[in-house]
N, C-alpha and C. Protein backbone atom coordinates (compact mmCIF):
# COMPACT_ATOMS: atom_id res chain seq x y z
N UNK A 1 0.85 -1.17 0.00
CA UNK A 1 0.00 0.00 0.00
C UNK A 1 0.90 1.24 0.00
N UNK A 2 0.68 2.08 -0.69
CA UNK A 2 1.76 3.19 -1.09
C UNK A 2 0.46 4.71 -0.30
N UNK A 3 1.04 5.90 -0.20
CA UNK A 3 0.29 6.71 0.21
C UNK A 3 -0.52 7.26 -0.33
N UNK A 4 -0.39 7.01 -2.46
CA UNK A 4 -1.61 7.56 -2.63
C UNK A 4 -2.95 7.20 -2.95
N UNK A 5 -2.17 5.49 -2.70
CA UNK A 5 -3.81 4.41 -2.81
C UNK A 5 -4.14 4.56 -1.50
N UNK A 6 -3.68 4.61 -0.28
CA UNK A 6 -4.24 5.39 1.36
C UNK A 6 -5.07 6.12 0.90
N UNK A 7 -4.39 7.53 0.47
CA UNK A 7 -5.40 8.27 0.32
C UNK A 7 -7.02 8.37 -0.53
N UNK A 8 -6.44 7.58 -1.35
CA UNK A 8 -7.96 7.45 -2.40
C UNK A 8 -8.90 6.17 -1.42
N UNK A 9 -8.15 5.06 -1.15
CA UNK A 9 -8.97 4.47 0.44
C UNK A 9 -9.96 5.20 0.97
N UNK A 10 -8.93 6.12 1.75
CA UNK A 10 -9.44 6.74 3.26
C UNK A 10 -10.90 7.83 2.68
N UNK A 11 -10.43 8.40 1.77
CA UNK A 11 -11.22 9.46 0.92
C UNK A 11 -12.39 9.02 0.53
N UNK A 12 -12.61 7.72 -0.29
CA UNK A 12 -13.43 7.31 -0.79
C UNK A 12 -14.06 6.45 0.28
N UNK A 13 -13.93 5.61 1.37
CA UNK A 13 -14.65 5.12 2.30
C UNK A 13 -15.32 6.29 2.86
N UNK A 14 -14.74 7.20 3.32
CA UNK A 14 -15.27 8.51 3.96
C UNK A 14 -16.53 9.26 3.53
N UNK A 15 -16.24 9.32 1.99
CA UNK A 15 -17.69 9.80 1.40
C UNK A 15 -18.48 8.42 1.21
N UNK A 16 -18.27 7.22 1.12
CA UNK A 16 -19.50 6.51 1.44
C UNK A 16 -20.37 6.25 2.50
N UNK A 17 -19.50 6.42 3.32
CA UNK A 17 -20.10 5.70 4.69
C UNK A 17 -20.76 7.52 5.24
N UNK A 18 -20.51 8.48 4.34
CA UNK A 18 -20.85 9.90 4.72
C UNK A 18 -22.54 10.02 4.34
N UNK A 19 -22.22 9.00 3.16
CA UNK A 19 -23.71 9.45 2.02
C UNK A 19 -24.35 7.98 2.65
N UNK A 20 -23.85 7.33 2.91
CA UNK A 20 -25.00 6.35 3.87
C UNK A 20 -25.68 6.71 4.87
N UNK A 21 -24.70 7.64 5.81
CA UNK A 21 -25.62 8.14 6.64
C UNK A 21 -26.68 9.10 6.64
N UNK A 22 -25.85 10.10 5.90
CA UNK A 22 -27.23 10.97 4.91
C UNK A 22 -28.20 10.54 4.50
N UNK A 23 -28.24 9.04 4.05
CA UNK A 23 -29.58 8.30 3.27
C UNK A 23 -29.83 7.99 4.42
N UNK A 24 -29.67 7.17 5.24
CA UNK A 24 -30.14 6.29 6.53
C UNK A 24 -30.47 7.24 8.30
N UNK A 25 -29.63 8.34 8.38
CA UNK A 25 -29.87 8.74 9.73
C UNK A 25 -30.36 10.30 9.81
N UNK A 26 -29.28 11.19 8.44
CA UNK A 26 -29.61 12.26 9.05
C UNK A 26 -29.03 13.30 7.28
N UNK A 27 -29.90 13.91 6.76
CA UNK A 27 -29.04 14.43 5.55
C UNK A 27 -28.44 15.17 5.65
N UNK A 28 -27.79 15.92 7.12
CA UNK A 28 -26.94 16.77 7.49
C UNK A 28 -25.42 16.26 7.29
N UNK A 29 -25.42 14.92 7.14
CA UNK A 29 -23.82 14.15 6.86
C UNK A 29 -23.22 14.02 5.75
N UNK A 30 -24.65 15.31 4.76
CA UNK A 30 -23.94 15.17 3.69
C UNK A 30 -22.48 16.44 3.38
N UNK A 31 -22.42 17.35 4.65
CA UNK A 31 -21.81 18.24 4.80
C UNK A 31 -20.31 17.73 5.22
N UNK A 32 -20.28 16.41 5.56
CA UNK A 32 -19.01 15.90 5.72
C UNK A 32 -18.71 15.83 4.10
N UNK A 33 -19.20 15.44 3.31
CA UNK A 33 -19.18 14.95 1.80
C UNK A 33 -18.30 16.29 1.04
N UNK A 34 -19.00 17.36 1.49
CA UNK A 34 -18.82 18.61 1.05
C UNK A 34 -17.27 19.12 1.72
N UNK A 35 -17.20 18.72 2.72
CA UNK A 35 -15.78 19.29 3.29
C UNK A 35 -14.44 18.27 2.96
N UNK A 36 -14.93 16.87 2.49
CA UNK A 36 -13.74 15.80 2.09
C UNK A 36 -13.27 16.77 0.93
N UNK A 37 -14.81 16.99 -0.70
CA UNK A 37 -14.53 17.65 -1.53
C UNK A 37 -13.47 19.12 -1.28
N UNK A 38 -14.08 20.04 -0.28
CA UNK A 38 -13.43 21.18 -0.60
C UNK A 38 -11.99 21.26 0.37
N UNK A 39 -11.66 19.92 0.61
CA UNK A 39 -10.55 19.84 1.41
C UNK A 39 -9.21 19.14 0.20
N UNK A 40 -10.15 18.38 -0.69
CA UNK A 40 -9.10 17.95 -1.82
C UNK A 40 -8.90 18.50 -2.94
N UNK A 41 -9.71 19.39 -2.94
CA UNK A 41 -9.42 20.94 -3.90
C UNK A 41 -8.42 21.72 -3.29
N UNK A 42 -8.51 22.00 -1.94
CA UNK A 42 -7.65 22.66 -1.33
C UNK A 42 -6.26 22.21 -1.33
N UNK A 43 -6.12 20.67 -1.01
CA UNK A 43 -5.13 20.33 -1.60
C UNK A 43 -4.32 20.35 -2.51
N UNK A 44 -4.85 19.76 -3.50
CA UNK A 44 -4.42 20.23 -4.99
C UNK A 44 -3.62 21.44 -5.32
N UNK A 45 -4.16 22.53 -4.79
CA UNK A 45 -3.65 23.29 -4.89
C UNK A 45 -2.17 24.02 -3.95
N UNK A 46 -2.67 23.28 -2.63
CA UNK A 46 -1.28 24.02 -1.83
C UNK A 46 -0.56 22.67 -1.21
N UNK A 47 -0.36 21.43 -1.95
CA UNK A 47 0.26 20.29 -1.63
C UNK A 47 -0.36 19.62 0.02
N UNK A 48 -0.43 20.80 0.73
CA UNK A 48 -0.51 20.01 2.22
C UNK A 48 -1.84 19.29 2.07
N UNK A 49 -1.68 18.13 3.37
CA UNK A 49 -2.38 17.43 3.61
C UNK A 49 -2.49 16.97 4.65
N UNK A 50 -2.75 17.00 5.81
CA UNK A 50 -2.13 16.29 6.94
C UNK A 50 -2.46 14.86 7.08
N UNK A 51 -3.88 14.51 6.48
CA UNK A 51 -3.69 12.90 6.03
C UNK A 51 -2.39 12.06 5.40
N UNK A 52 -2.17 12.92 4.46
CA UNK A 52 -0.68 12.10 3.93
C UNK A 52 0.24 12.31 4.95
N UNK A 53 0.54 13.48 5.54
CA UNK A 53 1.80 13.53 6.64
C UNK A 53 1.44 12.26 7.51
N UNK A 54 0.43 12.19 8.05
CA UNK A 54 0.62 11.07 8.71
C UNK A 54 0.66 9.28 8.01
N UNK A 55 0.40 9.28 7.04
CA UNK A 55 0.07 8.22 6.38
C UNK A 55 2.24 8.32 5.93
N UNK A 56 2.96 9.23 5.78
CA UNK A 56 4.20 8.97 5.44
C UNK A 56 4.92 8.94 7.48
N UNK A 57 4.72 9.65 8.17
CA UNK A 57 5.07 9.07 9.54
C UNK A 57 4.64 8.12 9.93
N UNK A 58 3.47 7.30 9.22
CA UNK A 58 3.31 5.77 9.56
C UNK A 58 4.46 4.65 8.64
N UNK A 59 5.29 4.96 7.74
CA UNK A 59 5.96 4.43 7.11
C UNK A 59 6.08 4.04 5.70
N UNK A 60 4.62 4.83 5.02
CA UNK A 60 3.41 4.21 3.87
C UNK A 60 4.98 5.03 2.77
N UNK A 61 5.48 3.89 1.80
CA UNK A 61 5.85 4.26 0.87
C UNK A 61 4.99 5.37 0.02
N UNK A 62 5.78 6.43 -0.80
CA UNK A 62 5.18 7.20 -1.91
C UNK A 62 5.59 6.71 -3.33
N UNK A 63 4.55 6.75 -4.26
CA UNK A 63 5.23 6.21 -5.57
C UNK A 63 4.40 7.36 -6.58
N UNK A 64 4.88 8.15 -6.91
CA UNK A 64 4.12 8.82 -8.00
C UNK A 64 3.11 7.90 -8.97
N UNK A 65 2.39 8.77 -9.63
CA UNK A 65 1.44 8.52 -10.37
C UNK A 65 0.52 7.12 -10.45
N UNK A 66 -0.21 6.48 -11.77
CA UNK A 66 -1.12 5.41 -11.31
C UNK A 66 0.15 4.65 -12.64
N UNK A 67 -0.29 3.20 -12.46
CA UNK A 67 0.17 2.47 -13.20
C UNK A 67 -0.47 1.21 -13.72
């Protein structure tokens, strides 16, 4: 597992289990949905992440791009 299949993991479980709860408990969880999005825009643009910092202080190899 390299850090940027972590991240597409962690990201993509996050908005499911976000929009499940939205369907199932409460449609206010869809505002988690909205902040994963405007948090990986944010990224994009200014590299940081503190998910990846920790996902590379856990030991998670980096490998550029997909293959």
């Amino acid at each position: 597992m390299t850090v940027e299949r972590a991240i597409l993991l962690t990201v993509g479980g996050l908005i499911i289990v976000s929009v499940l709860l939205a369907v199932t408990v409460n449609i206010n969880w869809l505002w988690l949905t909205g902040l994963l999005g405007a948090h990986l825009v944010q990224a994009s643009f200014t590299g940081m992440c503190p998910v990846v910092m920790m996902f590379k202080r856990m030991g998670l190899p980096s490998k550029p791009g997909f293959t």
